[in-house]
PDB file of N, CA and C in Angstrom:
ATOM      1  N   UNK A   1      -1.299   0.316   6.791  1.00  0.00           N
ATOM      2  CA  UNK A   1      -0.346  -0.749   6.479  1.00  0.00           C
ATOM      3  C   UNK A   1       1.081  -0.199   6.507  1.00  0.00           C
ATOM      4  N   UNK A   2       1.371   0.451   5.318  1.00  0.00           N
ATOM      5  CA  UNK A   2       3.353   0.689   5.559  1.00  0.00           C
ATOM      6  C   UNK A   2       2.635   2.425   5.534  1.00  0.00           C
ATOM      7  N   UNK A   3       3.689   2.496   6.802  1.00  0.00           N
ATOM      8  CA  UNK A   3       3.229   4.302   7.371  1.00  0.00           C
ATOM      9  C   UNK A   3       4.778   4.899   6.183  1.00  0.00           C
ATOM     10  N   UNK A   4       4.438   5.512   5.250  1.00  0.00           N
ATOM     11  CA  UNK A   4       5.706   6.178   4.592  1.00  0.00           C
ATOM     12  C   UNK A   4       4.435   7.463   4.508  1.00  0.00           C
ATOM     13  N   UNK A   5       4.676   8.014   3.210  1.00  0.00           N
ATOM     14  CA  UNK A   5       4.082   9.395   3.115  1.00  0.00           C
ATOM     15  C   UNK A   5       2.580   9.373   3.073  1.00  0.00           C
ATOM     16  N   UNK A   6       1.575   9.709   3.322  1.00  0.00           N
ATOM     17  CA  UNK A   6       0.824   9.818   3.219  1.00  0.00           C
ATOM     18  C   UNK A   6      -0.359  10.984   2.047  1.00  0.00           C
ATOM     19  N   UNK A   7      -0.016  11.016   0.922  1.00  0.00           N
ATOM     20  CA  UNK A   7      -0.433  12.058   0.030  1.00  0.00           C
ATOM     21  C   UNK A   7      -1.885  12.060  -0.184  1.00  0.00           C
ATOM     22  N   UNK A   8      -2.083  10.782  -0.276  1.00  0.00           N
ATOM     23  CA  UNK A   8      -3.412  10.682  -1.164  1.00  0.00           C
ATOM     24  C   UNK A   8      -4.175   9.298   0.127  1.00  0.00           C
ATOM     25  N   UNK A   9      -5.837   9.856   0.587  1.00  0.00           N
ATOM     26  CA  UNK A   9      -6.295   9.073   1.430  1.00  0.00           C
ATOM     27  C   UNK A   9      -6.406   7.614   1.162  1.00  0.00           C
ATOM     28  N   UNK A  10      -6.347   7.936  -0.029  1.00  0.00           N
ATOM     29  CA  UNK A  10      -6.845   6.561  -0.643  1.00  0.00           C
ATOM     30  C   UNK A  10      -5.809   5.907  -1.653  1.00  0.00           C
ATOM     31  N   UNK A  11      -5.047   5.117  -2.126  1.00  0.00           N
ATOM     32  CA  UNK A  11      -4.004   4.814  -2.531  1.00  0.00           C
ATOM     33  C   UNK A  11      -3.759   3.663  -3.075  1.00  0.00           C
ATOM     34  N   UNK A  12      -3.130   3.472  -4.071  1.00  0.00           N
ATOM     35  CA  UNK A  12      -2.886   1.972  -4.725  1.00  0.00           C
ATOM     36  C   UNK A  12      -1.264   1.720  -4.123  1.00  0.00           C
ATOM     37  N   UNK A  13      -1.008   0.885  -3.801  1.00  0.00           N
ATOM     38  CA  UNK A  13       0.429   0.683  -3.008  1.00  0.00           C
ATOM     39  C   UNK A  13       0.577  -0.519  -3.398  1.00  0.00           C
ATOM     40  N   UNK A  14       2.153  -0.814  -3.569  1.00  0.00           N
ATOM     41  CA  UNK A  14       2.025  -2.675  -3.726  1.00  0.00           C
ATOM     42  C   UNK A  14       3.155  -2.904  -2.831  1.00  0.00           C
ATOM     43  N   UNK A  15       2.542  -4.272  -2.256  1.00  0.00           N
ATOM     44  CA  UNK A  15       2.922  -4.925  -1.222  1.00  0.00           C
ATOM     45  C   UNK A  15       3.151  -6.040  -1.160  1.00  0.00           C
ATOM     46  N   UNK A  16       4.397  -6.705  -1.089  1.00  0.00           N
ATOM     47  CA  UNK A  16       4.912  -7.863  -0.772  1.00  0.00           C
ATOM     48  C   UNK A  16       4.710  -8.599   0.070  1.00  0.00           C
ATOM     49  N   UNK A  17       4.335  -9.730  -0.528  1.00  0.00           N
ATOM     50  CA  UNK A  17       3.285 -11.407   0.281  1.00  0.00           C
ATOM     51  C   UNK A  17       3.753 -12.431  -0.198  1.00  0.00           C
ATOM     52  N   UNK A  18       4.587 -13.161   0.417  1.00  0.00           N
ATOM     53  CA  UNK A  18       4.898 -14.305   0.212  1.00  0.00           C
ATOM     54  C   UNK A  18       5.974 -14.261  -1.013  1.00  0.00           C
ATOM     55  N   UNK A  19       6.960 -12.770  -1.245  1.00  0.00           N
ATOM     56  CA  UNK A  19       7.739 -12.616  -2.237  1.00  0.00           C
ATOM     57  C   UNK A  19       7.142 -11.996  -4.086  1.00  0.00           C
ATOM     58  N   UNK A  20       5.428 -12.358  -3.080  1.00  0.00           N
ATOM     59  CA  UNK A  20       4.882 -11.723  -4.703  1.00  0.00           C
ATOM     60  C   UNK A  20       4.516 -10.525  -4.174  1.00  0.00           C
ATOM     61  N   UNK A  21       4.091  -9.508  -5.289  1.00  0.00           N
ATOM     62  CA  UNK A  21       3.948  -8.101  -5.465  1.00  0.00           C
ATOM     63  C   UNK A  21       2.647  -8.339  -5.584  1.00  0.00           C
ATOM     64  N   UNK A  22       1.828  -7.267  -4.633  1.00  0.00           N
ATOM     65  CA  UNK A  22       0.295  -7.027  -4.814  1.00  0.00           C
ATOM     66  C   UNK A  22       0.061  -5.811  -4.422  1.00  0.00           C
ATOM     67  N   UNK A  23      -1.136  -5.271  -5.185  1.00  0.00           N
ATOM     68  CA  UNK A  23      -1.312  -3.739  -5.050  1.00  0.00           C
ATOM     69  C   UNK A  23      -2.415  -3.916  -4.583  1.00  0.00           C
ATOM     70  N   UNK A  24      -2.716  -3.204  -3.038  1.00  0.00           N
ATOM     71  CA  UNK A  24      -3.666  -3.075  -2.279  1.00  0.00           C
ATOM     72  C   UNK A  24      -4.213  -1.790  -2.194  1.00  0.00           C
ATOM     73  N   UNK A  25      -5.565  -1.765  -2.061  1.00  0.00           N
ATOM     74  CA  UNK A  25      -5.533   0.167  -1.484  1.00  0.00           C
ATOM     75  C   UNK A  25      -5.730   0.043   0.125  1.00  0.00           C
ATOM     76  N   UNK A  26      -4.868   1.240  -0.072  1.00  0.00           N
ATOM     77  CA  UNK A  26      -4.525   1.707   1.583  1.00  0.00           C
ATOM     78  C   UNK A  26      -5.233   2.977   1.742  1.00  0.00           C
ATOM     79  N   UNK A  27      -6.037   2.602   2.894  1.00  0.00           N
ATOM     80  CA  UNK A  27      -7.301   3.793   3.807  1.00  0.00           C
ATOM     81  C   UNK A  27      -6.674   4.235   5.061  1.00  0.00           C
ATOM     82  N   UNK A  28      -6.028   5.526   4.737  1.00  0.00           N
ATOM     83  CA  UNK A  28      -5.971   6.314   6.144  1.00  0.00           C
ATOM     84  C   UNK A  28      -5.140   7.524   5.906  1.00  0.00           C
TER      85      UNK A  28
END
């Protein structure tokens, strides 16, 4: 999803949808 740093494979990130904040995990 958003390519910034990559530290950890697996990740809680939050991501803006429709102006709301949601924390997705990101695989890669």
């Amino acid at each position: 999803m958003c390519h910034r740093h990559r530290t950890a494979a697996t990740h809680l990130e939050p991501t803006l949808i429709n102006g709301r904040v949601y924390k997705v995990f990101s695989k890669s």
